[in-house]
C-alpha atoms as a PDB file:
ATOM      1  CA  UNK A   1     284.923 269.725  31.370  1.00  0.00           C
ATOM      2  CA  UNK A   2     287.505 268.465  34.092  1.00  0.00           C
ATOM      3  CA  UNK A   3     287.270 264.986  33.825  1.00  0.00           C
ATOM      4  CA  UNK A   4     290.242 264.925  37.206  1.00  0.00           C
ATOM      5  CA  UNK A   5     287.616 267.050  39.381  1.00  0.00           C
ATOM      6  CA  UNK A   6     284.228 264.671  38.826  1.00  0.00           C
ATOM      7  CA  UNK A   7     286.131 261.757  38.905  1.00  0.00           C
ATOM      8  CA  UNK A   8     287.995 263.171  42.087  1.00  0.00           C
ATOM      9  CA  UNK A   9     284.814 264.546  44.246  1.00  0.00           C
ATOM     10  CA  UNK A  10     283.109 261.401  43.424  1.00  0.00           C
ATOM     11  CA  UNK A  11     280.708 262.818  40.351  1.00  0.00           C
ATOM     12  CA  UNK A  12     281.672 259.779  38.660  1.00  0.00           C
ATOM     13  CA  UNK A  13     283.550 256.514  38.969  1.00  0.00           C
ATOM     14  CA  UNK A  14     286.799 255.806  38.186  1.00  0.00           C
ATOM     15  CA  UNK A  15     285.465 253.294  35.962  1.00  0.00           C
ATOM     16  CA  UNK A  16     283.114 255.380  34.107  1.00  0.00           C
ATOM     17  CA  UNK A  17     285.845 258.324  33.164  1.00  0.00           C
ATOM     18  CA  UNK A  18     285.919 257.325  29.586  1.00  0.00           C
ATOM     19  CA  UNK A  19     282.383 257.594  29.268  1.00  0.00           C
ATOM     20  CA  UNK A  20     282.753 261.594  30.531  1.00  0.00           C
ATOM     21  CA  UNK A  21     281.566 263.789  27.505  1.00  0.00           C
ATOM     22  CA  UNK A  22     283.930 267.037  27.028  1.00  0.00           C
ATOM     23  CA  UNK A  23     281.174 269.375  27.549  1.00  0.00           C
ATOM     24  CA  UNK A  24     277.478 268.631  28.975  1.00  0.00           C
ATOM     25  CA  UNK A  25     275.310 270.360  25.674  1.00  0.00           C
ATOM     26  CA  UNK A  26     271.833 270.422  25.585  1.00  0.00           C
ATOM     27  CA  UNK A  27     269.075 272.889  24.059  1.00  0.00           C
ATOM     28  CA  UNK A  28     266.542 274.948  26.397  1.00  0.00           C
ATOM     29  CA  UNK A  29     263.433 274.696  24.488  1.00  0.00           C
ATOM     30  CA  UNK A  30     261.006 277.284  24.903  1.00  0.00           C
ATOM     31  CA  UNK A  31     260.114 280.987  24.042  1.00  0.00           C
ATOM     32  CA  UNK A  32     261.193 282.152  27.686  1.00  0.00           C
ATOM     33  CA  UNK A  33     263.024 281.111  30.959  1.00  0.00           C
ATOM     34  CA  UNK A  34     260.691 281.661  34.345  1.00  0.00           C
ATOM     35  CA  UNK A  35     262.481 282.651  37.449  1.00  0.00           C
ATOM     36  CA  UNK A  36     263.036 279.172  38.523  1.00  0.00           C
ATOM     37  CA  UNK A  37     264.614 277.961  35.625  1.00  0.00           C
ATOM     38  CA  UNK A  38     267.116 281.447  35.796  1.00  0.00           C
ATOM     39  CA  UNK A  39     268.373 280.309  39.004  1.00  0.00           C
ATOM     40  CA  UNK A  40     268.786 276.549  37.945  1.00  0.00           C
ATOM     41  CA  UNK A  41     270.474 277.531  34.792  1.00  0.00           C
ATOM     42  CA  UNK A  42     272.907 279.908  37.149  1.00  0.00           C
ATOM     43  CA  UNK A  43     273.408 277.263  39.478  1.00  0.00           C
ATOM     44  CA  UNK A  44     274.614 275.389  37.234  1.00  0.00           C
ATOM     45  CA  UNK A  45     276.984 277.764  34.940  1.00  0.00           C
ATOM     46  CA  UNK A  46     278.657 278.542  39.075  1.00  0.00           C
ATOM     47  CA  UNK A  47     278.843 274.943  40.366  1.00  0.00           C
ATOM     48  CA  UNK A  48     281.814 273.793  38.178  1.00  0.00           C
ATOM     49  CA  UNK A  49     280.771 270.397  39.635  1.00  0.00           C
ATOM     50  CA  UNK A  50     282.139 271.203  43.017  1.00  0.00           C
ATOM     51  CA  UNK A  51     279.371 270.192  44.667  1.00  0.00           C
ATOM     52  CA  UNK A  52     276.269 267.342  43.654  1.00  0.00           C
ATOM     53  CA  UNK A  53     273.087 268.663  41.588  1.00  0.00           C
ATOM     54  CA  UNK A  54     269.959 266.514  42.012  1.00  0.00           C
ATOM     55  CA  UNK A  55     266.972 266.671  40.346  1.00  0.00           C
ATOM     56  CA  UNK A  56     263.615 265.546  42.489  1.00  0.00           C
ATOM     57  CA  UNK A  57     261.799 261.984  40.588  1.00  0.00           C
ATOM     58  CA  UNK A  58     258.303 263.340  41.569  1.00  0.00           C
ATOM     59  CA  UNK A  59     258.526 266.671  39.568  1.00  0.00           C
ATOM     60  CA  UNK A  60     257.017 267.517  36.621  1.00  0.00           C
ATOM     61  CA  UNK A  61     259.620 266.993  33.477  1.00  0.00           C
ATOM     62  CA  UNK A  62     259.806 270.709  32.776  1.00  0.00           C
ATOM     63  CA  UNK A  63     262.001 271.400  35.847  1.00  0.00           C
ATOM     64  CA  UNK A  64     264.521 269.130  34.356  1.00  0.00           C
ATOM     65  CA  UNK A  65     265.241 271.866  31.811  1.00  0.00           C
ATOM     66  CA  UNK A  66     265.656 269.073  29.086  1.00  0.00           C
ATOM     67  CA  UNK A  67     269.000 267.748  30.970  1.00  0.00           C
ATOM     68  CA  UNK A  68     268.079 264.179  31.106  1.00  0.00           C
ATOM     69  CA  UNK A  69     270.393 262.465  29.054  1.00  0.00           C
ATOM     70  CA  UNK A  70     272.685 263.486  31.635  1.00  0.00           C
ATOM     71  CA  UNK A  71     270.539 261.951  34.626  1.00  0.00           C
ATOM     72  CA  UNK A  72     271.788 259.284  36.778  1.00  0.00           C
ATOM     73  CA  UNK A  73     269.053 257.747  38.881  1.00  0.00           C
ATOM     74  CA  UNK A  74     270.720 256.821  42.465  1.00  0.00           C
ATOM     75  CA  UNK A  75     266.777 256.724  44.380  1.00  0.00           C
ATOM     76  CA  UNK A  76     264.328 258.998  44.655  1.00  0.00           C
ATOM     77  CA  UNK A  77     266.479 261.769  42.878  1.00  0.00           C
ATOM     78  CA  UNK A  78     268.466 262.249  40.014  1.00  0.00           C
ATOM     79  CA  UNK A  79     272.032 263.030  39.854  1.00  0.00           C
ATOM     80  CA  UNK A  80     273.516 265.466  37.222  1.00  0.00           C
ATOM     81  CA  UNK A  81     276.406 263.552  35.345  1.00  0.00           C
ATOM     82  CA  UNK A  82     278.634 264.745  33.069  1.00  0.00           C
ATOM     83  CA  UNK A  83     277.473 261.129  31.109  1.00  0.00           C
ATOM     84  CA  UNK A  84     275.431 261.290  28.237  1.00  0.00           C
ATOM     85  CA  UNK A  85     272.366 258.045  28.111  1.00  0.00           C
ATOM     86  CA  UNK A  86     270.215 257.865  25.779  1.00  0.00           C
ATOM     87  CA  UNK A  87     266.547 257.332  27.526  1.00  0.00           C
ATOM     88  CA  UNK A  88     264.891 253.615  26.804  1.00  0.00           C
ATOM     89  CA  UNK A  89     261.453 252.982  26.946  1.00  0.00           C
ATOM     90  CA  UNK A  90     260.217 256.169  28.100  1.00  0.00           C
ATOM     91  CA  UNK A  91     263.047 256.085  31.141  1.00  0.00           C
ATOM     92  CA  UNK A  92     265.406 259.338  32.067  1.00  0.00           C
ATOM     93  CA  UNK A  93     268.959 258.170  32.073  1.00  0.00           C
ATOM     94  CA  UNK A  94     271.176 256.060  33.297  1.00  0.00           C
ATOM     95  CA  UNK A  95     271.304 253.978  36.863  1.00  0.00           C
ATOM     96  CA  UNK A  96     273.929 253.899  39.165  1.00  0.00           C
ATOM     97  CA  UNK A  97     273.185 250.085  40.736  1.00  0.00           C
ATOM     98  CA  UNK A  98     275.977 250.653  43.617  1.00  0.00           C
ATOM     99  CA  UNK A  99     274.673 253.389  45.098  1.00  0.00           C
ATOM    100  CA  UNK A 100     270.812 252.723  44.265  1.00  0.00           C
ATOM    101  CA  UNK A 101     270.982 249.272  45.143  1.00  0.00           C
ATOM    102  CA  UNK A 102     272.901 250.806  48.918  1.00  0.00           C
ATOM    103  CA  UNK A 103     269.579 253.328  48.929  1.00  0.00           C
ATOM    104  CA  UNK A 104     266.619 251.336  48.237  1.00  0.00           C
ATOM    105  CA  UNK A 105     268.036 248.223  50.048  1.00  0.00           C
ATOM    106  CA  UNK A 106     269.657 249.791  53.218  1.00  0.00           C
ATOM    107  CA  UNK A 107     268.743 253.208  53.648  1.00  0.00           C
ATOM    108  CA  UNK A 108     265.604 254.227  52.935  1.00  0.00           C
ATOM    109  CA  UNK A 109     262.860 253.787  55.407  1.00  0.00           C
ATOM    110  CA  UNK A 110     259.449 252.135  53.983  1.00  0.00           C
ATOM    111  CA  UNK A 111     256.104 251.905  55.456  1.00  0.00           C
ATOM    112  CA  UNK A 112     252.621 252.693  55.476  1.00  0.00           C
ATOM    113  CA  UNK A 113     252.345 250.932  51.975  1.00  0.00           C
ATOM    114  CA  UNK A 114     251.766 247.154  52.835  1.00  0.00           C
ATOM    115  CA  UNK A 115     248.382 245.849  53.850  1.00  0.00           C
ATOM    116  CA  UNK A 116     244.816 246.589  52.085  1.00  0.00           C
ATOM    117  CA  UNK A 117     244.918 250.158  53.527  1.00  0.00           C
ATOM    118  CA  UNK A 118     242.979 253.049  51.561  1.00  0.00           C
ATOM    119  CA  UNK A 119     245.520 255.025  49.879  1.00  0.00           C
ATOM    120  CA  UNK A 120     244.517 258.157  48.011  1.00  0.00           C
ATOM    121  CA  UNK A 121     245.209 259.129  44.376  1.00  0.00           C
ATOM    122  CA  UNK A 122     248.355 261.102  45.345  1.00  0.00           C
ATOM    123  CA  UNK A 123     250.044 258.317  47.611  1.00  0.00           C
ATOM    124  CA  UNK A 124     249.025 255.709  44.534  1.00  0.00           C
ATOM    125  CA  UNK A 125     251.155 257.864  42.186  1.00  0.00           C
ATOM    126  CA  UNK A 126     253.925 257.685  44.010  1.00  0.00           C
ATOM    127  CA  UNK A 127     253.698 253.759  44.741  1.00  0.00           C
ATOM    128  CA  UNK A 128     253.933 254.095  41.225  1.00  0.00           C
ATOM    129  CA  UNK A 129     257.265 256.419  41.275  1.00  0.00           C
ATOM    130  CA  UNK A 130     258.281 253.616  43.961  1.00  0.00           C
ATOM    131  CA  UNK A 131     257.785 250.636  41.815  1.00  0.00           C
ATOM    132  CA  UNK A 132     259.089 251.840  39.111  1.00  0.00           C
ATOM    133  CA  UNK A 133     262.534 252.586  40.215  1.00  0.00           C
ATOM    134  CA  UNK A 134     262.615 249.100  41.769  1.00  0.00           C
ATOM    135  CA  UNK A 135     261.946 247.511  38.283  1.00  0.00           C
ATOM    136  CA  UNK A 136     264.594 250.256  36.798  1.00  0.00           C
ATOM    137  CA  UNK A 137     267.120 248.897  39.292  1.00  0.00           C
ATOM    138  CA  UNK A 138     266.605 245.372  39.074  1.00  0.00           C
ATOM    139  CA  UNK A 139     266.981 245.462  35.167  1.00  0.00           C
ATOM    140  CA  UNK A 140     269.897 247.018  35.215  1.00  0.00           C
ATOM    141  CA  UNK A 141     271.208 244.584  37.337  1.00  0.00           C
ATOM    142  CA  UNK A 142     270.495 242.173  35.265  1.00  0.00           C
ATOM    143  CA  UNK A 143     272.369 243.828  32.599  1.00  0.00           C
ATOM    144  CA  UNK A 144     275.282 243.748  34.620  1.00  0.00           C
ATOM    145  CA  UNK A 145     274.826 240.279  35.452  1.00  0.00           C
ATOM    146  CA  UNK A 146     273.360 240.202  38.893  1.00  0.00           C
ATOM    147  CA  UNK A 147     271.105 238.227  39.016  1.00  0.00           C
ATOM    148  CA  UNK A 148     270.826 237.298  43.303  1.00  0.00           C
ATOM    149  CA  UNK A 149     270.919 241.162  43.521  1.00  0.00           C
ATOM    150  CA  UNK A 150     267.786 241.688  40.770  1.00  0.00           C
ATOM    151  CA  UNK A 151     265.709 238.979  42.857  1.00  0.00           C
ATOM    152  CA  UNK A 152     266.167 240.754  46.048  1.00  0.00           C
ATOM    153  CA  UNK A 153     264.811 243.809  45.129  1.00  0.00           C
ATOM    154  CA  UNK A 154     262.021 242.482  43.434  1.00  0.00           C
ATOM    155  CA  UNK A 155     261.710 240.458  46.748  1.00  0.00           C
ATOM    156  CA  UNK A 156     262.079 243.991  48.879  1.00  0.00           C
ATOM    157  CA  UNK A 157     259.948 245.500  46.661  1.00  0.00           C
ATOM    158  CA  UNK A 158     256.728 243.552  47.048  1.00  0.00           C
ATOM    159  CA  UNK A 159     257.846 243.631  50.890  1.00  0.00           C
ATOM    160  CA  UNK A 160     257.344 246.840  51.238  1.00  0.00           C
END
């Protein structure tokens, strides 16, 4: 692993560099690899970190190909980090509160959501995704000791 080039392109913080694990290791369980997975798994042997990888929140766990101790959750995606967390309480690894807090607070665009509207079993599941990751962010800032910045997007989240 060079720790210079995914501290450099922005993979990780300067602050987190000591946290950067010498090689990312993990085991692909299974009896085969599908097509899909072939072309994830080369992906990622090419990409030498030179550019981002993301993983999708809504898929199914087995597209992750059992990287998620190296998952940084920035939204509605993850990020693959050479950074090795432990999952708590059922949750894929770690959360990057700059950049999720900048997403979920400033970028993203809600709607459709508020009011007593019918929603159908596949938009509930995803309010679900939704509320989740506001929970996820506003405990980890809480960890970190901000406490105005929790409250707000608890506050945002039952806005929208």
């Amino acid at each position: 692993m060079d720790s210079a080039t995914v501290v450099k392109n922005g993979t990780v913080k300067p602050a987190l560099a000591h946290k950067i694990v010498p090689a990312v290791e993990w085991e692909k369980k299974g009896n085969y690899v599908l097509k899909n997975s072939l072309m994830q798994l080369d992906m990622l042997a090419t990409n030498k970190w030179n550019r981002p990888v993301y993983f999708a929140i809504t898929v199914g766990s087995d597209a992750y190909l059992q990287l998620e101790e190296y998952f940084q959750l920035e939204g509605l995606a993850y990020r693959l980090v050479p950074i090795k967390t432990k999952g708590q309480g059922g949750q894929v690894g770690r959360v990057d509160t700059d950049i999720m807090y900048d997403n979920v607070m400033n970028k993203f665009k809600w709607g459709g959501m508020e009011g007593d509207g019918y929603m159908n079993e596949t938009n509930m599941r995803m309010t679900y995704n939704l509320r989740n990751n506001f929970a996820r962010l506003a405990d980890a800032l809480l960890k970190e000791g901000k406490k105005d910045s929790a409250i707000a997007v608890l506050d945002k989240c039952l806005e929208v």
